[in-house]
C-alpha atoms as a PDB file:
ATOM      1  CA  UNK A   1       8.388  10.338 -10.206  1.00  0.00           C
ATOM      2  CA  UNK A   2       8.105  11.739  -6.620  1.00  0.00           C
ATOM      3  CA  UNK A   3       5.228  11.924  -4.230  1.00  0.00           C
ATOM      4  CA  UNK A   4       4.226  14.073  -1.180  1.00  0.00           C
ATOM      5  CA  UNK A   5       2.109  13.509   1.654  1.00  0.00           C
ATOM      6  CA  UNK A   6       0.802  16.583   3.640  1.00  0.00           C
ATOM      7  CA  UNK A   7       0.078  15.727   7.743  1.00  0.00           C
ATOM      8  CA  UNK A   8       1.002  12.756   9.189  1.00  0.00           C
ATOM      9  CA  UNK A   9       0.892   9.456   8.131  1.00  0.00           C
ATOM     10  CA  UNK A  10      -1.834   7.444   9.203  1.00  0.00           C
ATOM     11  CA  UNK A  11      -1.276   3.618  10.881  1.00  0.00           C
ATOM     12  CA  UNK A  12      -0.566   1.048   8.181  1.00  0.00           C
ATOM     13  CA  UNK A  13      -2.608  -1.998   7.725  1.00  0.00           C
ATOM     14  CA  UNK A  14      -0.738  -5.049   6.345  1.00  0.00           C
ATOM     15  CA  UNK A  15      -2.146  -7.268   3.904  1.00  0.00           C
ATOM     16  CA  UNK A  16      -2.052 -10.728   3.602  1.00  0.00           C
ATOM     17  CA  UNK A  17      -4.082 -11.784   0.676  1.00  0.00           C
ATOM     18  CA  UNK A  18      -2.749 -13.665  -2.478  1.00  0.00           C
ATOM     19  CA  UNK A  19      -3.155 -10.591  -4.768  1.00  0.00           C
ATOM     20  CA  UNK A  20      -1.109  -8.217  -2.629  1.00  0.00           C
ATOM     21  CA  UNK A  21       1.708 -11.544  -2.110  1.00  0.00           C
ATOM     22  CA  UNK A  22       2.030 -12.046  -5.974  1.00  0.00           C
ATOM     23  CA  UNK A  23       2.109  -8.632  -7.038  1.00  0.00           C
ATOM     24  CA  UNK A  24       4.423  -7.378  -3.818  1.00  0.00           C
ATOM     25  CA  UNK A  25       6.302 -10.774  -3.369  1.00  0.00           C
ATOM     26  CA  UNK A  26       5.228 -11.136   0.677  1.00  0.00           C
ATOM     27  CA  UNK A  27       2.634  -9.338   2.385  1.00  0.00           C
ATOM     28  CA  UNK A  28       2.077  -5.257   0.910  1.00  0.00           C
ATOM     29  CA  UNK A  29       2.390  -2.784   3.917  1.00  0.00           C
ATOM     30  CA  UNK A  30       0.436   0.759   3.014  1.00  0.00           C
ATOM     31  CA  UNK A  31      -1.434   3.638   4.481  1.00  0.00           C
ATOM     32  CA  UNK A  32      -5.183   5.078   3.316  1.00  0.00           C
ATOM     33  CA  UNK A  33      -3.970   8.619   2.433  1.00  0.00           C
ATOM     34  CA  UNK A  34      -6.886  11.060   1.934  1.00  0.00           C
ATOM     35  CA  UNK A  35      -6.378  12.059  -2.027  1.00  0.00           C
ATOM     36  CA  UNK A  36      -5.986  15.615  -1.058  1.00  0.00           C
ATOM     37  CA  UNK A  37      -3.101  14.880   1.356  1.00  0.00           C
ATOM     38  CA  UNK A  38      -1.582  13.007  -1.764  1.00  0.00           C
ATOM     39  CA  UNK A  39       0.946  15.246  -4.391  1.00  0.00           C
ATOM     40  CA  UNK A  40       2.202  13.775  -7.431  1.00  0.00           C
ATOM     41  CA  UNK A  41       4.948  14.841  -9.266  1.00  0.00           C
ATOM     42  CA  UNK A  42       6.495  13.384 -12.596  1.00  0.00           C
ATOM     43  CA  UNK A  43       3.274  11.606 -13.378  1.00  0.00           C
ATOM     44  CA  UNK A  44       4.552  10.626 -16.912  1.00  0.00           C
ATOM     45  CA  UNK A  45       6.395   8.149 -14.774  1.00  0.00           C
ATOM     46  CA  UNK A  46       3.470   6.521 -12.967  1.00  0.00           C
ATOM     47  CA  UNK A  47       1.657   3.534 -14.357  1.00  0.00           C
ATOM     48  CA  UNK A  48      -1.581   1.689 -13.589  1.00  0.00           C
ATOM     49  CA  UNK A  49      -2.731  -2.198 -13.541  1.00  0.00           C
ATOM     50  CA  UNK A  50      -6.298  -2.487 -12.959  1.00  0.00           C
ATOM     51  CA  UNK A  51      -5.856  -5.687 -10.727  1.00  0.00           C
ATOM     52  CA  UNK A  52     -10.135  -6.019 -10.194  1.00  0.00           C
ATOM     53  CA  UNK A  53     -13.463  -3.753 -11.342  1.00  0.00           C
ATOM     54  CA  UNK A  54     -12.833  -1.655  -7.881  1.00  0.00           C
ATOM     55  CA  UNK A  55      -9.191  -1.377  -7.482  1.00  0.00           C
ATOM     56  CA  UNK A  56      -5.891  -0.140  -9.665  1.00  0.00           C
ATOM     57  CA  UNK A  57      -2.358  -0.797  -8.678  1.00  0.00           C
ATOM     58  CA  UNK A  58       0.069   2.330  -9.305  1.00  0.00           C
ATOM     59  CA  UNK A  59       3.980   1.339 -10.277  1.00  0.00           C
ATOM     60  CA  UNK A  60       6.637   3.385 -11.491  1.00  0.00           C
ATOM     61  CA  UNK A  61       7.391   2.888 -15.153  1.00  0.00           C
ATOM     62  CA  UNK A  62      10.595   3.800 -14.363  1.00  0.00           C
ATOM     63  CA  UNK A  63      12.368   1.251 -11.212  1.00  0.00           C
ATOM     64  CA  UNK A  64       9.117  -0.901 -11.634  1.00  0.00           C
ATOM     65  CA  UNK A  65       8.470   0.249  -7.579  1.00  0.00           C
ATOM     66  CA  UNK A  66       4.963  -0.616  -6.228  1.00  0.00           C
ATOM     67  CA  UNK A  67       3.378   2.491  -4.817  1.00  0.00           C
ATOM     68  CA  UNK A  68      -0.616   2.792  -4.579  1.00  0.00           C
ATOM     69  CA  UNK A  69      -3.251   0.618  -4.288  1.00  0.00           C
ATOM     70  CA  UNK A  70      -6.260   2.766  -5.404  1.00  0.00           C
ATOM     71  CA  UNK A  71      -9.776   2.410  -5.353  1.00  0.00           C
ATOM     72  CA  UNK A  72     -11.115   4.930  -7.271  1.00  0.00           C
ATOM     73  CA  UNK A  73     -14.063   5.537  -6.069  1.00  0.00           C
ATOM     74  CA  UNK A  74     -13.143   5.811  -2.530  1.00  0.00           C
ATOM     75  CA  UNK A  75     -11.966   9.058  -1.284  1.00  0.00           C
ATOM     76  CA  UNK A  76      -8.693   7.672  -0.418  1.00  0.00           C
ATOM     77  CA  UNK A  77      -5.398   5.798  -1.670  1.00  0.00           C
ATOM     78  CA  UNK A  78      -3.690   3.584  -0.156  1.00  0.00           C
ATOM     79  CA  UNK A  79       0.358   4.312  -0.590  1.00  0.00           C
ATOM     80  CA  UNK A  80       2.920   1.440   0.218  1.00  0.00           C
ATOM     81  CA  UNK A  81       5.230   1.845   3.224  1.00  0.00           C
ATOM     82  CA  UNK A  82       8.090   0.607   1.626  1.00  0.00           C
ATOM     83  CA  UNK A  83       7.954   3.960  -0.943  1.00  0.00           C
ATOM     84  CA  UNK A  84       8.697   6.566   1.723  1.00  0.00           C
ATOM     85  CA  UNK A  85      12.031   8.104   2.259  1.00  0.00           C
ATOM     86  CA  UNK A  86      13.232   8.587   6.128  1.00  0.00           C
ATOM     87  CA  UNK A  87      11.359   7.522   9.319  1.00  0.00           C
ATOM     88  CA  UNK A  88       7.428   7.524   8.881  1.00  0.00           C
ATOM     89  CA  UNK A  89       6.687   7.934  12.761  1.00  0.00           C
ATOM     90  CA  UNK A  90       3.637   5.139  12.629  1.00  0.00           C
ATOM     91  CA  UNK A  91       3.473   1.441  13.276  1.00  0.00           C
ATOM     92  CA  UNK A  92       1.123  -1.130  11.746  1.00  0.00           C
ATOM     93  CA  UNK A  93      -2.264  -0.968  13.149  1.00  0.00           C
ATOM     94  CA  UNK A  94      -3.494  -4.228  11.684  1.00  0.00           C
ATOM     95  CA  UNK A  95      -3.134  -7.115   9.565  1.00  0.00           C
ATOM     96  CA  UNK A  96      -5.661  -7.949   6.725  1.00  0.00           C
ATOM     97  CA  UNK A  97      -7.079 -10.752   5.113  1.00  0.00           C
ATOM     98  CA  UNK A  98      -4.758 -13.407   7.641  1.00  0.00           C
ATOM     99  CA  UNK A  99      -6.775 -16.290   6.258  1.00  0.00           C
ATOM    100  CA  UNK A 100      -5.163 -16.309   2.823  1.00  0.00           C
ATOM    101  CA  UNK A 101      -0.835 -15.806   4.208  1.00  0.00           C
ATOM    102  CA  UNK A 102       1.779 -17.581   3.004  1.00  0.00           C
ATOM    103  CA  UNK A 103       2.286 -20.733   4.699  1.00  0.00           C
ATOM    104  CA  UNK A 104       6.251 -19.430   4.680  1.00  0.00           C
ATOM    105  CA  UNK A 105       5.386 -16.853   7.536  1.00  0.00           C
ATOM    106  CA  UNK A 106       3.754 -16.187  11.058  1.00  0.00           C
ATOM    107  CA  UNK A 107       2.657 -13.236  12.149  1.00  0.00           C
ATOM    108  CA  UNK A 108       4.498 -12.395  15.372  1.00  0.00           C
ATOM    109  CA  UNK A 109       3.453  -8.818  16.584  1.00  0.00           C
ATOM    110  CA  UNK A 110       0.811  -7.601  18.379  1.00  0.00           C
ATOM    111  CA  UNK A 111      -0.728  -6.059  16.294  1.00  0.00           C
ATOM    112  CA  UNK A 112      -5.219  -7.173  15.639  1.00  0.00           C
ATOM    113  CA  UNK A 113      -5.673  -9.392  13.300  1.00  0.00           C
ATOM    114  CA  UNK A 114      -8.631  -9.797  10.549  1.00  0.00           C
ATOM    115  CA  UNK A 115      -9.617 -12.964   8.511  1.00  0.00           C
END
């Protein structure tokens, strides 16, 4: 499975809650990508967890890679950083749901932070 994304990638927001931890295994990095910037390709190879009633997580079948984190009714998905090939020309532009972090960690950027 492959993915485009057509302009430029918005600024990433990191998350820090205990669903993104357990199912990334730290903190999940991604981008909101409006669904018409997103391309698919080899779709047979994409698979969906419904993690909650709003949200699905997309993984390939295939390397078991994390990729979206999809609200469906939103006009947006959000695709993880750690999924794109070459330099992605961003930075993070905030850090999400602080309150819940690993005890493991600190944040050390600069970056705002939101409980």
């Amino acid at each position: 499975m492959r993915f485009t994304v057509s302009g430029d990638l918005p600024q990433p927001d990191i998350c820090h809650c205990s669903m993104c931890r357990k199912q990334s295994g730290h903190c999940f990095a991604s981008t909101d990508i409006p669904r018409i910037s997103l391309s698919i390709s080899g779709e047979d190879s994409l698979s969906w967890y419904r993690s909650s009633e709003k949200v699905r997580r997309g993984f390939c079948s295939t390397c078991g890679s994390t990729l979206f984190w999809d609200p469906p009714a939103r006009d947006w998905i959000a695709v993880a950083m750690g999924a794109f090939d070459g330099p992605t020309r961003t930075s993070v532009k905030m850090h999400i749901h602080v309150g819940e972090k690993g005890d493991y960690y600190e944040i050390v950027d600069h970056s705002p932070q939101h409980w």
